[in-house]
C-alpha atoms as a PDB file:
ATOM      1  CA  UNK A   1     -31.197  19.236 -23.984  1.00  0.00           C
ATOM      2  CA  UNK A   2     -27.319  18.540 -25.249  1.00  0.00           C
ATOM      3  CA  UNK A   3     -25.900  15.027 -25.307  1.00  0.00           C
ATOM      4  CA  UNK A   4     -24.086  13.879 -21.938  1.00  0.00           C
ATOM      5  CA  UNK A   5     -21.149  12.302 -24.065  1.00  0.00           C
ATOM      6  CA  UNK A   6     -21.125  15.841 -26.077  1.00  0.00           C
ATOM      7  CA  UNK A   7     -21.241  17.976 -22.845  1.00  0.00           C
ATOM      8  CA  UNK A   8     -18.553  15.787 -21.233  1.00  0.00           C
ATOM      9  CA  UNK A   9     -15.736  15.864 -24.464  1.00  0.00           C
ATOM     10  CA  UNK A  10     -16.386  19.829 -24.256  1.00  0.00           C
ATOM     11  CA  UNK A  11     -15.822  19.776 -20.550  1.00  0.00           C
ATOM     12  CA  UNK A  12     -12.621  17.367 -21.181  1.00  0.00           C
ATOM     13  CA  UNK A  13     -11.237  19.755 -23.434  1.00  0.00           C
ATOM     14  CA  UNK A  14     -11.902  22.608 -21.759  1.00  0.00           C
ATOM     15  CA  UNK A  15     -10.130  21.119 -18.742  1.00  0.00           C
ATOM     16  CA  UNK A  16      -7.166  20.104 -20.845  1.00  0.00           C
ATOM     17  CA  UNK A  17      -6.362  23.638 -22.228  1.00  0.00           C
ATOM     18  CA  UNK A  18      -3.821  25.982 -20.407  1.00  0.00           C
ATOM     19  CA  UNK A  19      -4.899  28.680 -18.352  1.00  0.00           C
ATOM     20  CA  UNK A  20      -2.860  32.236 -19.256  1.00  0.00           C
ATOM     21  CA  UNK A  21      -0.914  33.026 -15.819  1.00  0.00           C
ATOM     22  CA  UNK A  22       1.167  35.139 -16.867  1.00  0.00           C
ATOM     23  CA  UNK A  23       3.971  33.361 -14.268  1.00  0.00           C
ATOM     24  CA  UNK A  24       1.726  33.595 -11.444  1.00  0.00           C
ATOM     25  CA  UNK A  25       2.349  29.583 -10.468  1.00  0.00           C
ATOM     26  CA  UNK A  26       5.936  30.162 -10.857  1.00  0.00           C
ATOM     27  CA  UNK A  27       6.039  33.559  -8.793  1.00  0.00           C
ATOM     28  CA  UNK A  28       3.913  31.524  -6.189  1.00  0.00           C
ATOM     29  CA  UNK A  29       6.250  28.580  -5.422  1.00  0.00           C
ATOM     30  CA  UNK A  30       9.410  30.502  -5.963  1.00  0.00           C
ATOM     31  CA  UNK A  31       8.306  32.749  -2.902  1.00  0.00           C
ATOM     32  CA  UNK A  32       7.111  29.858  -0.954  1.00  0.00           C
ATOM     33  CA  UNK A  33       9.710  29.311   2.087  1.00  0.00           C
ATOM     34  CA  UNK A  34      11.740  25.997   1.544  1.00  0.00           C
ATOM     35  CA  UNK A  35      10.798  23.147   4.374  1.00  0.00           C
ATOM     36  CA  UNK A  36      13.003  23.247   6.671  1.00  0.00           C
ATOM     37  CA  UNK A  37      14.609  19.466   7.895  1.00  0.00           C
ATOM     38  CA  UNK A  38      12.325  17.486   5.656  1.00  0.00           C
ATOM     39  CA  UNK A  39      14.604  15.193   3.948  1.00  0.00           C
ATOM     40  CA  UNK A  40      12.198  12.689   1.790  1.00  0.00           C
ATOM     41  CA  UNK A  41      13.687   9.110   1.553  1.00  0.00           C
ATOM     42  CA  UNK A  42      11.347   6.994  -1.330  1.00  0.00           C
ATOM     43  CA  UNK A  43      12.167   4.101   0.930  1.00  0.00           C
ATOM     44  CA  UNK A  44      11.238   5.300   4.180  1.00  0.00           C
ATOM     45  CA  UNK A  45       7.480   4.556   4.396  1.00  0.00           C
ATOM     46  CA  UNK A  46       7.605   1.206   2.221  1.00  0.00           C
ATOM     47  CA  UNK A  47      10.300  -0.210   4.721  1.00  0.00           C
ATOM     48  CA  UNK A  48       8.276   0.633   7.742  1.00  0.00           C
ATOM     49  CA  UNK A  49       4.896  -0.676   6.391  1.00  0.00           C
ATOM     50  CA  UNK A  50       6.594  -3.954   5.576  1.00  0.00           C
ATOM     51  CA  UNK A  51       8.692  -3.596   8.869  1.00  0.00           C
ATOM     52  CA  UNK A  52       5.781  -3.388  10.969  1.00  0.00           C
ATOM     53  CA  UNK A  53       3.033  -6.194   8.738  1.00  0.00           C
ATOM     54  CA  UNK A  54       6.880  -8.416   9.938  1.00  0.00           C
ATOM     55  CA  UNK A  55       7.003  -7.151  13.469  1.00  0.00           C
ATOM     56  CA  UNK A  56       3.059  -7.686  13.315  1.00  0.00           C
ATOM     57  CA  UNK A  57       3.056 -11.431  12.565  1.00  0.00           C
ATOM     58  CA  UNK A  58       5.834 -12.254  14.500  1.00  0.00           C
ATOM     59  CA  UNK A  59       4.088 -10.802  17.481  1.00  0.00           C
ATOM     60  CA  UNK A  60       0.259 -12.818  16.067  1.00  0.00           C
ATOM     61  CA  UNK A  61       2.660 -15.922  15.931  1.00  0.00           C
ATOM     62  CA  UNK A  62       4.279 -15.631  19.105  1.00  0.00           C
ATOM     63  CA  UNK A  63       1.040 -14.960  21.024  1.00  0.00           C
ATOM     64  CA  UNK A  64      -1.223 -16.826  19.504  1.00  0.00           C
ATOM     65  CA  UNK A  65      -2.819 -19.920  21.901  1.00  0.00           C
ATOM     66  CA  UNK A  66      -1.109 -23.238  22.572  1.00  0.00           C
ATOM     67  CA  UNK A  67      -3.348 -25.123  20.492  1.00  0.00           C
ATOM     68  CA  UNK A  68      -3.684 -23.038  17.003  1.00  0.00           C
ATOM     69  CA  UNK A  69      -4.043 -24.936  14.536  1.00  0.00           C
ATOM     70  CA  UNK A  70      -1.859 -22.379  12.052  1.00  0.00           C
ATOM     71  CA  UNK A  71       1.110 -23.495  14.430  1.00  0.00           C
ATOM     72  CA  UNK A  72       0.036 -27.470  13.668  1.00  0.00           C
ATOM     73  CA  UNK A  73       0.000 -26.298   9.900  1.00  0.00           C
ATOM     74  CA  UNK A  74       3.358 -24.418   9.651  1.00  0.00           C
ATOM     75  CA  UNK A  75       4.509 -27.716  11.394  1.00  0.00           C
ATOM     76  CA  UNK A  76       3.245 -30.197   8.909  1.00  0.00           C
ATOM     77  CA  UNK A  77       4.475 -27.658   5.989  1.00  0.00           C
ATOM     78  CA  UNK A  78       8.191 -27.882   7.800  1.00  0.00           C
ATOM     79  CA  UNK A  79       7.861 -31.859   8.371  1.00  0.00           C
ATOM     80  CA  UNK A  80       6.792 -32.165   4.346  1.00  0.00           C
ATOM     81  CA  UNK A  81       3.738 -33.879   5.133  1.00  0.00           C
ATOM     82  CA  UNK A  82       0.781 -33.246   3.096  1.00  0.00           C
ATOM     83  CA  UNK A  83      -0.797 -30.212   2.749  1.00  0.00           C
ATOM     84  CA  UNK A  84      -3.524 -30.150   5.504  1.00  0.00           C
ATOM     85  CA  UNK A  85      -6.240 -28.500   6.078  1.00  0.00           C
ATOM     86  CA  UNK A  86      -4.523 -26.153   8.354  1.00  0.00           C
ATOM     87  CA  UNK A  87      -1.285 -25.883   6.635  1.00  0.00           C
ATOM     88  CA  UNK A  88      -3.743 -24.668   3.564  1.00  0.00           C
ATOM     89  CA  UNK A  89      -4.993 -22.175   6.537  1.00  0.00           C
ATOM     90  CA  UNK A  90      -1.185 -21.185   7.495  1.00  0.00           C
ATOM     91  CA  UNK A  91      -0.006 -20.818   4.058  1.00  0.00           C
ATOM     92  CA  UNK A  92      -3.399 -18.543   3.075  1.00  0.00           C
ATOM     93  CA  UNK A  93      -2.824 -15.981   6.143  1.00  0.00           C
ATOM     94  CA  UNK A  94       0.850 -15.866   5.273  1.00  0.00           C
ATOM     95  CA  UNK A  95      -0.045 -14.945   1.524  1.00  0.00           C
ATOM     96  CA  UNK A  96      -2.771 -12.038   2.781  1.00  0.00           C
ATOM     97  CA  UNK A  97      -0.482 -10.989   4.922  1.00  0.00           C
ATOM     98  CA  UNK A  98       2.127 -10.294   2.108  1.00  0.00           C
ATOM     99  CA  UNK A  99      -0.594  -9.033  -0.337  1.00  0.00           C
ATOM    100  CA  UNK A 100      -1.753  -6.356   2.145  1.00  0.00           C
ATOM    101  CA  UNK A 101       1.880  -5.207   3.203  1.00  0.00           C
ATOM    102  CA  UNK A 102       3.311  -5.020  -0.448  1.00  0.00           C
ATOM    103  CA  UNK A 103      -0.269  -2.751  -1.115  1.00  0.00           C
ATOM    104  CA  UNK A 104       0.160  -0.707   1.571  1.00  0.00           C
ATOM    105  CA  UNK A 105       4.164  -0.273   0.314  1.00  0.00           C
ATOM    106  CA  UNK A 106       3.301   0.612  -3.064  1.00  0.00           C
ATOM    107  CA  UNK A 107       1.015   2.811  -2.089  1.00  0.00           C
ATOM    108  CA  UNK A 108       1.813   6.602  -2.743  1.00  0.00           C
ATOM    109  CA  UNK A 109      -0.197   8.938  -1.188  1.00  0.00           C
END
């Protein structure tokens, strides 16, 4: 039985080296038909991910019930009181929030 760390370099270097085509891959794409109104702006999709995670808390904020205590917490963080308990609460969903839009922006598939 061969060593798995031999088999896998072979396999690594087999997958590495160029396959003869002759200019198939070219021939291929160059006959492809061109798409037709797809302009591709790199922004696009990061600005509406981030638009709507915005939109999104605005919305959680807005209907949210009278007595949340996030609401109390943004308060006390706008007053400059002490951080409280659900300040610490306010300023922790605001920070997910941003983590999970600026993921979801970067990400490129």
């Amino acid at each position: 039985m061969t060593d798995p760390d031999k088999l896998e370099r072979l396999l690594r270097r087999d997958a590495r080296s160029d396959l003869a085509d002759d200019g198939f891959t070219a021939r291929v794409i160059a006959a492809l038909p061109a798409r037709e109104g797809a302009v591709h702006h790199a922004w696009l999709k990061p600005a509406l991910v981030l638009g709507s995670a915005a939109l999104g808390s605005a919305l959680a904020f807005a209907l949210a019930p009278a007595g949340v205590d996030v609401a109390q917490g943004f308060l006390a963080l706008a007053t400059s009181r002490a951080l409280t308990p659900a300040a610490l609460g306010g300023l922790v969903l605001s920070g997910a929030l941003v983590v999970c839009a600026i993921v979801l922006a970067l990400d490129t598939e």
